[in-house]
Every structure is written in structure tokens, then in C-alpha cells.
C-alpha atoms as a PDB file:
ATOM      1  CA  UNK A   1     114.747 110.025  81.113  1.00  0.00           C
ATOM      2  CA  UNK A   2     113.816 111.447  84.623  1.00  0.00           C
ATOM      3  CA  UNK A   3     113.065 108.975  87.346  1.00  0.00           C
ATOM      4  CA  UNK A   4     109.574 108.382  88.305  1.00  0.00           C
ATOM      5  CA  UNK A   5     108.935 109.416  92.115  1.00  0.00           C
ATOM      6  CA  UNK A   6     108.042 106.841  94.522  1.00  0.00           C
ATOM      7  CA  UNK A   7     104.498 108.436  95.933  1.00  0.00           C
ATOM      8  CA  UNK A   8     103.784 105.787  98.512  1.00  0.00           C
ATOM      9  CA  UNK A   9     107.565 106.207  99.819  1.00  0.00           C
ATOM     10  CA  UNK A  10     107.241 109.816 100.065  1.00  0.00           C
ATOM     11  CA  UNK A  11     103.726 109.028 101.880  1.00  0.00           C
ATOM     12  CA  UNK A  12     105.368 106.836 104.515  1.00  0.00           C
ATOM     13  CA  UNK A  13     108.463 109.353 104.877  1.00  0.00           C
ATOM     14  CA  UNK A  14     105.372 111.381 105.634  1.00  0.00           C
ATOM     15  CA  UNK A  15     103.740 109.336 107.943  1.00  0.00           C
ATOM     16  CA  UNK A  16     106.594 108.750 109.870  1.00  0.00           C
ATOM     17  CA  UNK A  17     107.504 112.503 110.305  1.00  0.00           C
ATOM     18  CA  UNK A  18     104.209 112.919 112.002  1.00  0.00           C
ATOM     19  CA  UNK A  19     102.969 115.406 109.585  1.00  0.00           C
ATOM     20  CA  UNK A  20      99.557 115.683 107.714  1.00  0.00           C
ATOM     21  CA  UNK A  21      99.353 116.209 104.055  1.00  0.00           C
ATOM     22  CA  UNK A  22      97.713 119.830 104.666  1.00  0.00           C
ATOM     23  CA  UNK A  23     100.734 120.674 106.523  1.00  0.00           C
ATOM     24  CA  UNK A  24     103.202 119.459 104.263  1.00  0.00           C
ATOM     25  CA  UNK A  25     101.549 120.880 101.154  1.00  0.00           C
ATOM     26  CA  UNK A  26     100.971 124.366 103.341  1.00  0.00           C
ATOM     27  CA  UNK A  27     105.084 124.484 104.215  1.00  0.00           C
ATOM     28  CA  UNK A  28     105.937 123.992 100.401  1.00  0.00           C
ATOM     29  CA  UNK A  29     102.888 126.406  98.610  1.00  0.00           C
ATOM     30  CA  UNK A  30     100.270 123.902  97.303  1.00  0.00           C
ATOM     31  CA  UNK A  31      97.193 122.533  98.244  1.00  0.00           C
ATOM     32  CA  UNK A  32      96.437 119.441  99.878  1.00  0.00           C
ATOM     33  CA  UNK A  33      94.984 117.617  97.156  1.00  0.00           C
ATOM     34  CA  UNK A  34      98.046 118.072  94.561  1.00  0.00           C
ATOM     35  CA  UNK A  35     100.160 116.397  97.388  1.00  0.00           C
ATOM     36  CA  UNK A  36      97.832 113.757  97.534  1.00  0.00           C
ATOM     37  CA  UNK A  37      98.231 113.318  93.573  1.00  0.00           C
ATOM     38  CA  UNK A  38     101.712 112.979  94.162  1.00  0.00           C
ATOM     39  CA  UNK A  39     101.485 110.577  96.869  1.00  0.00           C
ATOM     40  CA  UNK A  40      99.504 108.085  94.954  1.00  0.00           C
ATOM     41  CA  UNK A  41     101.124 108.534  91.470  1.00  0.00           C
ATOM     42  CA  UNK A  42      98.212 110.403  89.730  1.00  0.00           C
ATOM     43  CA  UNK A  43     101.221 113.469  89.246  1.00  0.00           C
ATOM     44  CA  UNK A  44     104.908 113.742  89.456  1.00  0.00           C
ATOM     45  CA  UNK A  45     106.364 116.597  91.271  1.00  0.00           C
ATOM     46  CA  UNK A  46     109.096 118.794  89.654  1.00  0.00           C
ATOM     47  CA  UNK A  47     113.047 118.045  90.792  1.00  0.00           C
ATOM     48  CA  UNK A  48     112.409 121.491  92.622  1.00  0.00           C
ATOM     49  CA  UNK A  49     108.871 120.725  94.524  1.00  0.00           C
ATOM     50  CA  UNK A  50     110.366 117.111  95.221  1.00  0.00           C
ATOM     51  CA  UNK A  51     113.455 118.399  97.063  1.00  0.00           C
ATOM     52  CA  UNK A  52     110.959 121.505  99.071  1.00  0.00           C
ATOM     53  CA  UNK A  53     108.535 118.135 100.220  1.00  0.00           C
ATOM     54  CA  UNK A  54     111.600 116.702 101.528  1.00  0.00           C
ATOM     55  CA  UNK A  55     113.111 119.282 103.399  1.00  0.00           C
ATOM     56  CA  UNK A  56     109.873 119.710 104.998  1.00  0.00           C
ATOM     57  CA  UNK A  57     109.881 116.157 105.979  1.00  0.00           C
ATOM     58  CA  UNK A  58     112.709 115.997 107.261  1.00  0.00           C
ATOM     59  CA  UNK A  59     112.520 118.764 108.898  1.00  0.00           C
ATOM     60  CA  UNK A  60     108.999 117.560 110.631  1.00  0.00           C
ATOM     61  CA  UNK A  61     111.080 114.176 111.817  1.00  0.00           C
ATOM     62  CA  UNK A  62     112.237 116.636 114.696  1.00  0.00           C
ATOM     63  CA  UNK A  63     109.083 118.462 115.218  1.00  0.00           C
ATOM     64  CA  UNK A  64     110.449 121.812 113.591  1.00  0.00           C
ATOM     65  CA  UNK A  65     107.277 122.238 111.088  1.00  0.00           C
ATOM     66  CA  UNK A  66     104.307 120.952 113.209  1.00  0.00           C
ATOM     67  CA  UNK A  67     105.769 123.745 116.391  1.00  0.00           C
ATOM     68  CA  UNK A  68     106.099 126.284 113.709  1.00  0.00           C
ATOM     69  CA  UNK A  69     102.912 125.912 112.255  1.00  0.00           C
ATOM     70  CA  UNK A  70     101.347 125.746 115.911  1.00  0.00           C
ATOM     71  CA  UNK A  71     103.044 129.212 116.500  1.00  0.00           C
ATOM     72  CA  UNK A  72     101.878 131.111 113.359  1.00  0.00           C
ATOM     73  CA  UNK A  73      98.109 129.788 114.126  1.00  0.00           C
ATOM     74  CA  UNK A  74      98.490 131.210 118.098  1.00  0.00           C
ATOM     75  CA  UNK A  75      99.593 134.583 116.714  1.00  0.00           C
ATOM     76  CA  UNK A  76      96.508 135.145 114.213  1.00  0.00           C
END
């Protein structure tokens, strides 16, 4: 039996990386609101999507995603 993902933890990991959900969910390939399932336990992510959000948290802890994104919306 597969353990069941902690939403809210993965919302404060969130939180605490500085990151919006729309940024998160952009970096990983789905939309905001299936992020927001996941946060609040409506979904559960698969072992795969689970390790992407993550990376991309951890990741935004040292600013990497948020300057990244920032870049690819000057260059449009």
C-alpha cells in the first residue's frame, strides 16, 4: 500500500520556497488547479509528479525557478 502524500506539507514546503502554485505547477506541466488538489488532499500525485514538485521546490528555496521563470517572460 502506497503512502498517502502530505498536501498541506508539500503546501508549506511551498510557501516557504517563495513560490506560487502557478509557478510550481508551470515548472512540472500541469495546471494550477490540479496542484491545488494535491495540496489539499482532493488528489494524490503519482511517485513521478511527487518527486518533479519537489525538485522544483527545492530548487525555488534558492531562487533558481522564480529567476528562470522571470527570464523566459522578459524574452517573449
Amino acid at each position: 500500500m502506497a503512502a498517502k502524500v502530505n498536501g498541506l506539507g508539500l503546501k508549506i514546503m511551498r510557501l516557504k520556497s517563495g513560490l506560487r502554485q502557478y509557478e510550481v505547477a508551470g515548472q512540472v506541466g500541469i495546471p494550477a488547479n490540479r496542484l491545488s488538489e494535491i495540496e489539499s488532499g482532493r488528489r494524490e500525485p503519482s511517485p513521478e509528479l511527487l518527486e518533479r514538485l519537489f525538485e522544483v521546490i527545492k530548487h525555488g528555496q534558492h531562487g533558481n525557478v522564480r529567476n528562470e521563470l522571470k527570464r523566459e517572460r522578459t524574452e517573449d
